[in-house]
PDB file of N, CA and C in Angstrom:
ATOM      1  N   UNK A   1     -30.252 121.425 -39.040  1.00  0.00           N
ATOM      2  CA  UNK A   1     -29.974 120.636 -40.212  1.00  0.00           C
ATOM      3  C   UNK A   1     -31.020 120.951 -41.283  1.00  0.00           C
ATOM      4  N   UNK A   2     -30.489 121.157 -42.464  1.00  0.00           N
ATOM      5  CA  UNK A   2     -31.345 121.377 -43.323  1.00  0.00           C
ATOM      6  C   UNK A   2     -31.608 120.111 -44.571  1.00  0.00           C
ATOM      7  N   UNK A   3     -32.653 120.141 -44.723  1.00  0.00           N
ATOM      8  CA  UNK A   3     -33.529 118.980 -45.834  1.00  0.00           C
ATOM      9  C   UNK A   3     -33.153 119.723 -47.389  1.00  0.00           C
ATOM     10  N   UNK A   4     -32.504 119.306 -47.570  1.00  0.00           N
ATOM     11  CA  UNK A   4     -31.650 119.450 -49.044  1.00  0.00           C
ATOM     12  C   UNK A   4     -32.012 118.380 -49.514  1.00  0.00           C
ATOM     13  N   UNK A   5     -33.144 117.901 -50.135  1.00  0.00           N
ATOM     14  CA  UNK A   5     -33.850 117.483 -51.125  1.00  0.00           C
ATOM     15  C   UNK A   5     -33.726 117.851 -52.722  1.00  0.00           C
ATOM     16  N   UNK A   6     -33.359 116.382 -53.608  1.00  0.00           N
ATOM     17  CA  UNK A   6     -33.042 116.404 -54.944  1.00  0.00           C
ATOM     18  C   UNK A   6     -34.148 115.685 -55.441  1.00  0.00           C
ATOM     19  N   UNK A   7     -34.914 116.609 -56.151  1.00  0.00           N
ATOM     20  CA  UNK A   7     -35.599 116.042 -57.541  1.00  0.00           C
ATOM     21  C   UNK A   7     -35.421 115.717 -58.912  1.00  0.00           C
ATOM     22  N   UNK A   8     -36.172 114.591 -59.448  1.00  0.00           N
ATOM     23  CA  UNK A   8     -36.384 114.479 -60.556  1.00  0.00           C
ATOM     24  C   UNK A   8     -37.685 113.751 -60.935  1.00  0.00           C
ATOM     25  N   UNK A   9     -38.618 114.744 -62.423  1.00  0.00           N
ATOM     26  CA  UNK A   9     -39.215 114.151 -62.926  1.00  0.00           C
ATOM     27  C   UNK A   9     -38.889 112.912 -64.055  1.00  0.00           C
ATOM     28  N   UNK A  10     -39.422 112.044 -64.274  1.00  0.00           N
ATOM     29  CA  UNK A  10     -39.424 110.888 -65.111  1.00  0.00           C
ATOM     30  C   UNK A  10     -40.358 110.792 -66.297  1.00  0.00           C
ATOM     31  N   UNK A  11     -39.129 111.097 -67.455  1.00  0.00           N
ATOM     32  CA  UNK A  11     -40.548 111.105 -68.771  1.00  0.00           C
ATOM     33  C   UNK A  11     -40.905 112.925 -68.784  1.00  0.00           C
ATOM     34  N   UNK A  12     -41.833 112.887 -69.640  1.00  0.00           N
ATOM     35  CA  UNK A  12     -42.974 114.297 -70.195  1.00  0.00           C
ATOM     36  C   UNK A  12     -43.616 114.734 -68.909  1.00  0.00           C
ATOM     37  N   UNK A  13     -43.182 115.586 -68.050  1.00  0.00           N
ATOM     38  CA  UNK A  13     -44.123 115.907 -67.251  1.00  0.00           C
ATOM     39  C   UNK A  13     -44.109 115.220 -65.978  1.00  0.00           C
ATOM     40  N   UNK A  14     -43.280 114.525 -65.862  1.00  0.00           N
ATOM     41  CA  UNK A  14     -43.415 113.176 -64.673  1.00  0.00           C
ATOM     42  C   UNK A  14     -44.431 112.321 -64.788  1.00  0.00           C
ATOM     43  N   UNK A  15     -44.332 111.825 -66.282  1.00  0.00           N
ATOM     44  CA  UNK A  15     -45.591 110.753 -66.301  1.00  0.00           C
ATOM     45  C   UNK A  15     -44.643 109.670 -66.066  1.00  0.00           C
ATOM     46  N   UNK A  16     -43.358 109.525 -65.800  1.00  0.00           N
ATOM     47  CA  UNK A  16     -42.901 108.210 -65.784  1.00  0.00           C
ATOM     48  C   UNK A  16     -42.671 107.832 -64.199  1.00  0.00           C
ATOM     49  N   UNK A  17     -42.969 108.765 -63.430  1.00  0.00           N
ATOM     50  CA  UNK A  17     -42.769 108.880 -61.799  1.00  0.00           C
ATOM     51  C   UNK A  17     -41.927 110.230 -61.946  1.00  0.00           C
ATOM     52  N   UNK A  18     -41.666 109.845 -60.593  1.00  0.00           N
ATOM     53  CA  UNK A  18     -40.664 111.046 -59.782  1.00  0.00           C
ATOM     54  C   UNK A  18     -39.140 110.272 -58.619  1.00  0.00           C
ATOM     55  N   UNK A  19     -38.252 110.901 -58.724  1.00  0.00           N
ATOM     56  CA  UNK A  19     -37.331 110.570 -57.977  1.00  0.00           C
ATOM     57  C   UNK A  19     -36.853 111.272 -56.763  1.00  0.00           C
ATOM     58  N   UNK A  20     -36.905 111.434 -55.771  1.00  0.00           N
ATOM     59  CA  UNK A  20     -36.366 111.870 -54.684  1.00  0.00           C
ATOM     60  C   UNK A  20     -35.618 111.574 -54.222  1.00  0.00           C
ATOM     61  N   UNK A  21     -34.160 111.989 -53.879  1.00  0.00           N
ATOM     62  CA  UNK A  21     -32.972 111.725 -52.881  1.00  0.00           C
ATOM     63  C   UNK A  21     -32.850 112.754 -51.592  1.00  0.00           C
ATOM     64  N   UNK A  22     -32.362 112.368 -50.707  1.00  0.00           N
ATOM     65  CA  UNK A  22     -32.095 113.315 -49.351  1.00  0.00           C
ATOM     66  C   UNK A  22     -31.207 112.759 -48.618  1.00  0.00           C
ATOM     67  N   UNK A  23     -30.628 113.256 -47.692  1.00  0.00           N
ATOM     68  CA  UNK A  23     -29.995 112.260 -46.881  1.00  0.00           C
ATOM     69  C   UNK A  23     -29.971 111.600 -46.210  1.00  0.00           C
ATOM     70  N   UNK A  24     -31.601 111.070 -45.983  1.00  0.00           N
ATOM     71  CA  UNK A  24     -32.064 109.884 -45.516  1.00  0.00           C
ATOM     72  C   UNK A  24     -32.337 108.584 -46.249  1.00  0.00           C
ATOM     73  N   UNK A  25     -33.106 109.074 -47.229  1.00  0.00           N
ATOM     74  CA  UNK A  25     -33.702 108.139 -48.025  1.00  0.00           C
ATOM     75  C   UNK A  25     -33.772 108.876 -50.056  1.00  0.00           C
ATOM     76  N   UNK A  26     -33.911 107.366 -50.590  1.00  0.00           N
ATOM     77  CA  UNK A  26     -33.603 107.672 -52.298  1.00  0.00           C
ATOM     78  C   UNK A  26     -35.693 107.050 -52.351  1.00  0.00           C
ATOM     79  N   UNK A  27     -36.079 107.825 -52.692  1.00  0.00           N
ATOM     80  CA  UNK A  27     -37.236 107.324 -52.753  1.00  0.00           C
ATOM     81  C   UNK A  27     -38.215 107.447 -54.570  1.00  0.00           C
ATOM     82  N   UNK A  28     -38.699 106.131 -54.713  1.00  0.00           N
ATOM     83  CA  UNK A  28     -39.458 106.587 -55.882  1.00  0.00           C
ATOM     84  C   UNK A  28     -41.105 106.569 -55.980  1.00  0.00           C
ATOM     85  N   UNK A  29     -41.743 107.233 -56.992  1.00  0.00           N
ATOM     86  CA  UNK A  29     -42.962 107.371 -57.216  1.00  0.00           C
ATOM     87  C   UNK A  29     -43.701 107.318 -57.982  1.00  0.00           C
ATOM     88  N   UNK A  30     -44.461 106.319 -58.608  1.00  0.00           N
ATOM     89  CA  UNK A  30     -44.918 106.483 -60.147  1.00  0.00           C
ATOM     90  C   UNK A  30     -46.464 106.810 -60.045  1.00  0.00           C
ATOM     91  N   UNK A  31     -47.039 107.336 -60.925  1.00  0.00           N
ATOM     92  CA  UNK A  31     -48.584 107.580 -61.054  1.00  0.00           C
ATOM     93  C   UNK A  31     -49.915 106.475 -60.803  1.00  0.00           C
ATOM     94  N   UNK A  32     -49.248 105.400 -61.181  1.00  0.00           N
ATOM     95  CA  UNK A  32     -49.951 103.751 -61.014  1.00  0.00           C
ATOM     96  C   UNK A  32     -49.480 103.588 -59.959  1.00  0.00           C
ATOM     97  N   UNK A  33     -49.001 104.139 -58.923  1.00  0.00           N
ATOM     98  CA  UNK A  33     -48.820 103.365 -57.421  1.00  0.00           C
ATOM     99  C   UNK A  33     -47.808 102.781 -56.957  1.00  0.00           C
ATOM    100  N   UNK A  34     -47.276 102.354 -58.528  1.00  0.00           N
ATOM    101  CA  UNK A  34     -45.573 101.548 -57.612  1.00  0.00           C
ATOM    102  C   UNK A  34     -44.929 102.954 -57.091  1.00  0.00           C
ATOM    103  N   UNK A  35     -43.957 102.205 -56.072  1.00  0.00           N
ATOM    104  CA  UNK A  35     -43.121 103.022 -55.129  1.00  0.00           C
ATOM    105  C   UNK A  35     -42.453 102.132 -54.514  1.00  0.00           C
ATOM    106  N   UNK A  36     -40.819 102.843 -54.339  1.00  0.00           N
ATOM    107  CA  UNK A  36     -40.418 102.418 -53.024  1.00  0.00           C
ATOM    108  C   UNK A  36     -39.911 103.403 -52.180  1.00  0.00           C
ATOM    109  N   UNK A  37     -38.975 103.362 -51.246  1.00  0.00           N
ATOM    110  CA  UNK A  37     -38.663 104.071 -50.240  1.00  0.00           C
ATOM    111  C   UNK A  37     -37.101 103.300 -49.818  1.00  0.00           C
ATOM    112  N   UNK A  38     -36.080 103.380 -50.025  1.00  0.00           N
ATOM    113  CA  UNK A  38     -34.387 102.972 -49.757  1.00  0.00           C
ATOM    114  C   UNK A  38     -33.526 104.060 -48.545  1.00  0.00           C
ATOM    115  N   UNK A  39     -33.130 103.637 -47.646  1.00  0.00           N
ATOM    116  CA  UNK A  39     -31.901 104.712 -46.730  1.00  0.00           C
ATOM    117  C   UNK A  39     -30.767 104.759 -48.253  1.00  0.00           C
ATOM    118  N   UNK A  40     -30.578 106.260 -48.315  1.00  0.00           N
ATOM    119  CA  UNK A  40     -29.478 106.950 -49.532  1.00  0.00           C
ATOM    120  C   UNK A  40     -28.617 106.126 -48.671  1.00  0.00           C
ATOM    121  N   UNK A  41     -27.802 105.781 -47.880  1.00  0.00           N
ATOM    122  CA  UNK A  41     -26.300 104.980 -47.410  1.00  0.00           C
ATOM    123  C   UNK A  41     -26.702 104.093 -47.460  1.00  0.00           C
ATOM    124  N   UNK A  42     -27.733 103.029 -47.539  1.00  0.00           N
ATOM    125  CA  UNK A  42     -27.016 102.257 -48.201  1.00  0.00           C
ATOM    126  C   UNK A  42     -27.390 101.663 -49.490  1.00  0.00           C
ATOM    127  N   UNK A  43     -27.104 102.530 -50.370  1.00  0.00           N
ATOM    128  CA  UNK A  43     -27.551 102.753 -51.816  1.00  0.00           C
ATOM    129  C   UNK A  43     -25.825 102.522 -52.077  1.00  0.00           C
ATOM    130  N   UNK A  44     -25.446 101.300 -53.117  1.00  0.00           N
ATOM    131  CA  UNK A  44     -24.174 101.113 -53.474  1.00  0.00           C
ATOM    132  C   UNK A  44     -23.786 101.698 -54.816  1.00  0.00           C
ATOM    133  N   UNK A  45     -24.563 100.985 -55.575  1.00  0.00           N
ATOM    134  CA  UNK A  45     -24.915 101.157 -57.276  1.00  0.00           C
ATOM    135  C   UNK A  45     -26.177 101.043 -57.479  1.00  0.00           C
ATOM    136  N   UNK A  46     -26.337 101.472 -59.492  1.00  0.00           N
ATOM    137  CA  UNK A  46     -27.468 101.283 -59.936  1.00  0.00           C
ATOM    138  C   UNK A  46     -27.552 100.756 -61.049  1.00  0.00           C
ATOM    139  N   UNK A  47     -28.539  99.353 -61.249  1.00  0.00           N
ATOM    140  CA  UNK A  47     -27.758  98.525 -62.756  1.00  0.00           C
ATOM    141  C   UNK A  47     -29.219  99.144 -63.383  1.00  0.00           C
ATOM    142  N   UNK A  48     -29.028  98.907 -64.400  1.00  0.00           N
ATOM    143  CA  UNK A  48     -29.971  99.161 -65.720  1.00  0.00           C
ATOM    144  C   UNK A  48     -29.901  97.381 -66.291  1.00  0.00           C
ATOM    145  N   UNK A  49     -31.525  96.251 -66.019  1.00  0.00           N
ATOM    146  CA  UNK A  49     -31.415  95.353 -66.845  1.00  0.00           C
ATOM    147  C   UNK A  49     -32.074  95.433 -67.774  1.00  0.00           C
ATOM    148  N   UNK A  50     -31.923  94.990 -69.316  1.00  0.00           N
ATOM    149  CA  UNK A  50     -32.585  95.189 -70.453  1.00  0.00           C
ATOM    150  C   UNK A  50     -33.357  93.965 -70.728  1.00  0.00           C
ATOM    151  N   UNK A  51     -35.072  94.338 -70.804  1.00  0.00           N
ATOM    152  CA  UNK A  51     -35.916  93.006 -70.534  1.00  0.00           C
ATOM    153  C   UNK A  51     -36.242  92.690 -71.342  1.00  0.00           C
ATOM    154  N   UNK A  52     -36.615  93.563 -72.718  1.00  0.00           N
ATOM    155  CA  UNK A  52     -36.730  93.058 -73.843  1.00  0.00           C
ATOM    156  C   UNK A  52     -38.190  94.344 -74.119  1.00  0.00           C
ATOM    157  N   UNK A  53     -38.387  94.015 -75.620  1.00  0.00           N
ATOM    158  CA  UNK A  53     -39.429  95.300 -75.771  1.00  0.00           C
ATOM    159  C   UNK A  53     -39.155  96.920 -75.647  1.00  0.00           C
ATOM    160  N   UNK A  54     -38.243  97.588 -75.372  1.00  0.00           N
ATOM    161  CA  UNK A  54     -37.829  98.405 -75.249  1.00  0.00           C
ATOM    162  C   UNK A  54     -37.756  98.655 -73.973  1.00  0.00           C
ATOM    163  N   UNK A  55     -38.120  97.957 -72.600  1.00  0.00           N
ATOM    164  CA  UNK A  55     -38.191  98.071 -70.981  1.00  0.00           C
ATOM    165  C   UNK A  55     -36.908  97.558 -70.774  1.00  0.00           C
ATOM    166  N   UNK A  56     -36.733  98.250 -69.778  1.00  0.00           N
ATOM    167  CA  UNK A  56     -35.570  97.943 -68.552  1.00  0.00           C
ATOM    168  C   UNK A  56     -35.775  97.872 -66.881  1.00  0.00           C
ATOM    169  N   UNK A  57     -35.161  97.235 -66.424  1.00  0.00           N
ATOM    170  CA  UNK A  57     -35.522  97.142 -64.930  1.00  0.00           C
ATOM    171  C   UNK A  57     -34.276  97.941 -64.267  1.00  0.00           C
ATOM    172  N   UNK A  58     -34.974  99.345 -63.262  1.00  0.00           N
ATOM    173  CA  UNK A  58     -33.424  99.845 -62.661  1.00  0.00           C
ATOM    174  C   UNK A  58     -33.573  99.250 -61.498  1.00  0.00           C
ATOM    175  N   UNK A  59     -32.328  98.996 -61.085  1.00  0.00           N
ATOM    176  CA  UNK A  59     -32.245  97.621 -59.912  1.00  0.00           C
ATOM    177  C   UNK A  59     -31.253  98.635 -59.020  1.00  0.00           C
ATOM    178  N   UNK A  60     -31.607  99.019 -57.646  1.00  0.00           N
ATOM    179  CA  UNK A  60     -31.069  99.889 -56.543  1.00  0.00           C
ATOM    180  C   UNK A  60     -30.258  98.909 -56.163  1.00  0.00           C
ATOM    181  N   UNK A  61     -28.683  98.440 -55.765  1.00  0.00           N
ATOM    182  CA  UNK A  61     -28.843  98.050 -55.322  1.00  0.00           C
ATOM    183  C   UNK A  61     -27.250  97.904 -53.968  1.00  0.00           C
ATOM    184  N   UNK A  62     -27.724  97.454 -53.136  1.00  0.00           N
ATOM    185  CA  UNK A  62     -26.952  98.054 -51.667  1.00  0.00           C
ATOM    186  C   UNK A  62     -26.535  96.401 -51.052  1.00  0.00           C
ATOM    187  N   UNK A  63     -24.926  96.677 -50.231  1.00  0.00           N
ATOM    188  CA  UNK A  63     -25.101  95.437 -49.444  1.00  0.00           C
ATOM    189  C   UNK A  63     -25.176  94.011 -50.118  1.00  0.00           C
ATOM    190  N   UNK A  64     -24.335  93.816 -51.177  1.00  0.00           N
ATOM    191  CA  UNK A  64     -24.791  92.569 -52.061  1.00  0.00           C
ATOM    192  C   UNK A  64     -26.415  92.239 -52.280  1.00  0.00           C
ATOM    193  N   UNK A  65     -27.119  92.871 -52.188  1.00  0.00           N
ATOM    194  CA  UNK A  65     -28.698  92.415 -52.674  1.00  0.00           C
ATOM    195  C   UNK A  65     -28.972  93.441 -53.421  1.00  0.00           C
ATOM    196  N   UNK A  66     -30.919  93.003 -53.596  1.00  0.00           N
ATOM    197  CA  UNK A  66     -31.232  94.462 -54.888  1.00  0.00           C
ATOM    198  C   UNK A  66     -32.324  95.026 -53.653  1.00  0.00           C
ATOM    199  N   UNK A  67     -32.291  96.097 -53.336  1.00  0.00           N
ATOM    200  CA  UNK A  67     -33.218  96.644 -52.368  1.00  0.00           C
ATOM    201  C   UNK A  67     -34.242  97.364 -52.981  1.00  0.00           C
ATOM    202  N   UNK A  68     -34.333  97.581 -54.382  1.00  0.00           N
ATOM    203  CA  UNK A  68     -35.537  97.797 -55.142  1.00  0.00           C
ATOM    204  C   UNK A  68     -35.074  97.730 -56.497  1.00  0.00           C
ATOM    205  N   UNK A  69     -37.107  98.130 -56.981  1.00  0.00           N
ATOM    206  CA  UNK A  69     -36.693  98.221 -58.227  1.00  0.00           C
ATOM    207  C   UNK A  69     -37.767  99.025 -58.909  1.00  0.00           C
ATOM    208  N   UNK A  70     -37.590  99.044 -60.636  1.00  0.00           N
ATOM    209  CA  UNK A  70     -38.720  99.165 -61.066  1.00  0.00           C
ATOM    210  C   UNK A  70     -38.809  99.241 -62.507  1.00  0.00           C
ATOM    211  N   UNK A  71     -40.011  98.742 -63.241  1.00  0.00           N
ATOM    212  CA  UNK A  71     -39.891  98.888 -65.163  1.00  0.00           C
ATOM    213  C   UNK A  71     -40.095 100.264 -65.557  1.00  0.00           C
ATOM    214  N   UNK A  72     -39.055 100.490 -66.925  1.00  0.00           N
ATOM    215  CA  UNK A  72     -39.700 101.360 -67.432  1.00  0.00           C
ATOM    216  C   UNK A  72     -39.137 101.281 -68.649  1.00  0.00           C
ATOM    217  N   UNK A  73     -39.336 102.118 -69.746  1.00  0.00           N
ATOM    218  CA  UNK A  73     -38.567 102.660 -70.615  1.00  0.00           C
ATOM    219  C   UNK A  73     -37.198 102.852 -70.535  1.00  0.00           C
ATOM    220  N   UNK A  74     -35.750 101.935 -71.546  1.00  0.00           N
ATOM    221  CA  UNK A  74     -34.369 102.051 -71.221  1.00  0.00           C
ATOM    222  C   UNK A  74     -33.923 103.557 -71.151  1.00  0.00           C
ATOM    223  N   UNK A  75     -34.247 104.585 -72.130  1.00  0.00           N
ATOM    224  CA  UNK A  75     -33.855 105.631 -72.193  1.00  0.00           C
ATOM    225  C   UNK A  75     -34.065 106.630 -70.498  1.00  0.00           C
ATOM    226  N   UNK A  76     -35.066 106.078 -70.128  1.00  0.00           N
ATOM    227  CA  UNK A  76     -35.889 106.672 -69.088  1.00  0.00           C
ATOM    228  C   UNK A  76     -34.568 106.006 -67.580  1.00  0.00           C
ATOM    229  N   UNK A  77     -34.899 104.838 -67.630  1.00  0.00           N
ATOM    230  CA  UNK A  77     -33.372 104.105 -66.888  1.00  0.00           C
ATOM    231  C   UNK A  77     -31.972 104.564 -66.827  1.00  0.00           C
ATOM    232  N   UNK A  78     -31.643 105.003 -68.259  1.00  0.00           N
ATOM    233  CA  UNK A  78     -30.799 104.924 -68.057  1.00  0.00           C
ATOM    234  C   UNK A  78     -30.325 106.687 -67.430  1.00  0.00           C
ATOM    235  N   UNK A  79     -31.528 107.282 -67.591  1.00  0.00           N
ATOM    236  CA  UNK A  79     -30.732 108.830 -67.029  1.00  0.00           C
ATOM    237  C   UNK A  79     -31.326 108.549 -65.514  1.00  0.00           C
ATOM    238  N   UNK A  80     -32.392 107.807 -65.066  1.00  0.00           N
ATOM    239  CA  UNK A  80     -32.097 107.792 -63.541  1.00  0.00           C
ATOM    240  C   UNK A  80     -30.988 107.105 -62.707  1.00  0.00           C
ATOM    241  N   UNK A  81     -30.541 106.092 -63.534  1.00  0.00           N
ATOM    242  CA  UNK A  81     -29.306 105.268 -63.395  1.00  0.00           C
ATOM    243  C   UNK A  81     -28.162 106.548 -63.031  1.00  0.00           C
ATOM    244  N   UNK A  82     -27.950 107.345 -64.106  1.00  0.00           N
ATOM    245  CA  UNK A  82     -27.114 108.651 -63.852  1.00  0.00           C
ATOM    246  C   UNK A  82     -27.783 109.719 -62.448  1.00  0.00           C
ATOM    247  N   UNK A  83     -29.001 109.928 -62.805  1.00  0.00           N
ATOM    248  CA  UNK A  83     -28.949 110.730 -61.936  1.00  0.00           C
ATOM    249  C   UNK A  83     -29.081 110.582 -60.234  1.00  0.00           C
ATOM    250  N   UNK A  84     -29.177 108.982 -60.170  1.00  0.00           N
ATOM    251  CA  UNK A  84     -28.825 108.545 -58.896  1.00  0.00           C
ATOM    252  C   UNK A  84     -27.349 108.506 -58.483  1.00  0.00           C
ATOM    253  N   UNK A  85     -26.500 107.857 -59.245  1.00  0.00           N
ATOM    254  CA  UNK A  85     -25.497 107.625 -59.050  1.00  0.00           C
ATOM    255  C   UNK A  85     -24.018 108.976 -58.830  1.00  0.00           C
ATOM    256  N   UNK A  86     -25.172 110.189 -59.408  1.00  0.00           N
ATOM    257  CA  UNK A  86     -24.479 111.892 -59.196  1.00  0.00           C
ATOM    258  C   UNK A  86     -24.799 112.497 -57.819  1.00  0.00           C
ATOM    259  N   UNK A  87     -26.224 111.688 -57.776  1.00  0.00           N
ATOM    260  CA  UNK A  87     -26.323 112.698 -56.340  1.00  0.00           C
ATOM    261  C   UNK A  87     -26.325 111.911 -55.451  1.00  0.00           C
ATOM    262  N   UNK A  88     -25.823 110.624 -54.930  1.00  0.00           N
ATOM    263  CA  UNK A  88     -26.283 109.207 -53.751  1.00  0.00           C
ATOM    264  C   UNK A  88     -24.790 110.274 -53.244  1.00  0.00           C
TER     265      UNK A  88
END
């Protein structure tokens, strides 16, 4: 079996984190330490909430609950919003 691993940087350079999908897990990474770690099955959707200030919260979320999350920039949201939802 092979580890067919999908990246993405976040932002200029990956100053906004990094995204990883595989077919285990959708995992994220930011430079300040937040992170999480999700199983890709059971990843359902991905909402984009708009918090005000130009931030958004992308909300993972699987199984009627939110199994993560995290702030950032909407523009920044909204293409991980896409680019989760292309490769889950």
């Amino acid at each position: 079996m092979t580890n067919s691993s999908k990246k993405m940087n976040i932002g200029f350079l990956g100053a906004g984190g990094k995204l990883v999908i595989d077919h285990m897990f959708l995992s994220y990474s930011h430079p300040y330490g937040h992170k999480f770690k999700v199983p890709s099955k059971d990843v359902e959707t991905v909402i984009v909430d708009d918090i005000g200030w130009g931030k958004a919260k992308l909300k993972i979320i699987g199984r009627g609950t939110e199994l993560a999350s995290a702030k950032m920039p909407i523009p920044w949201a909204n293409k991980c919003q896409e680019w989760i939802l292309e490769n889950k």
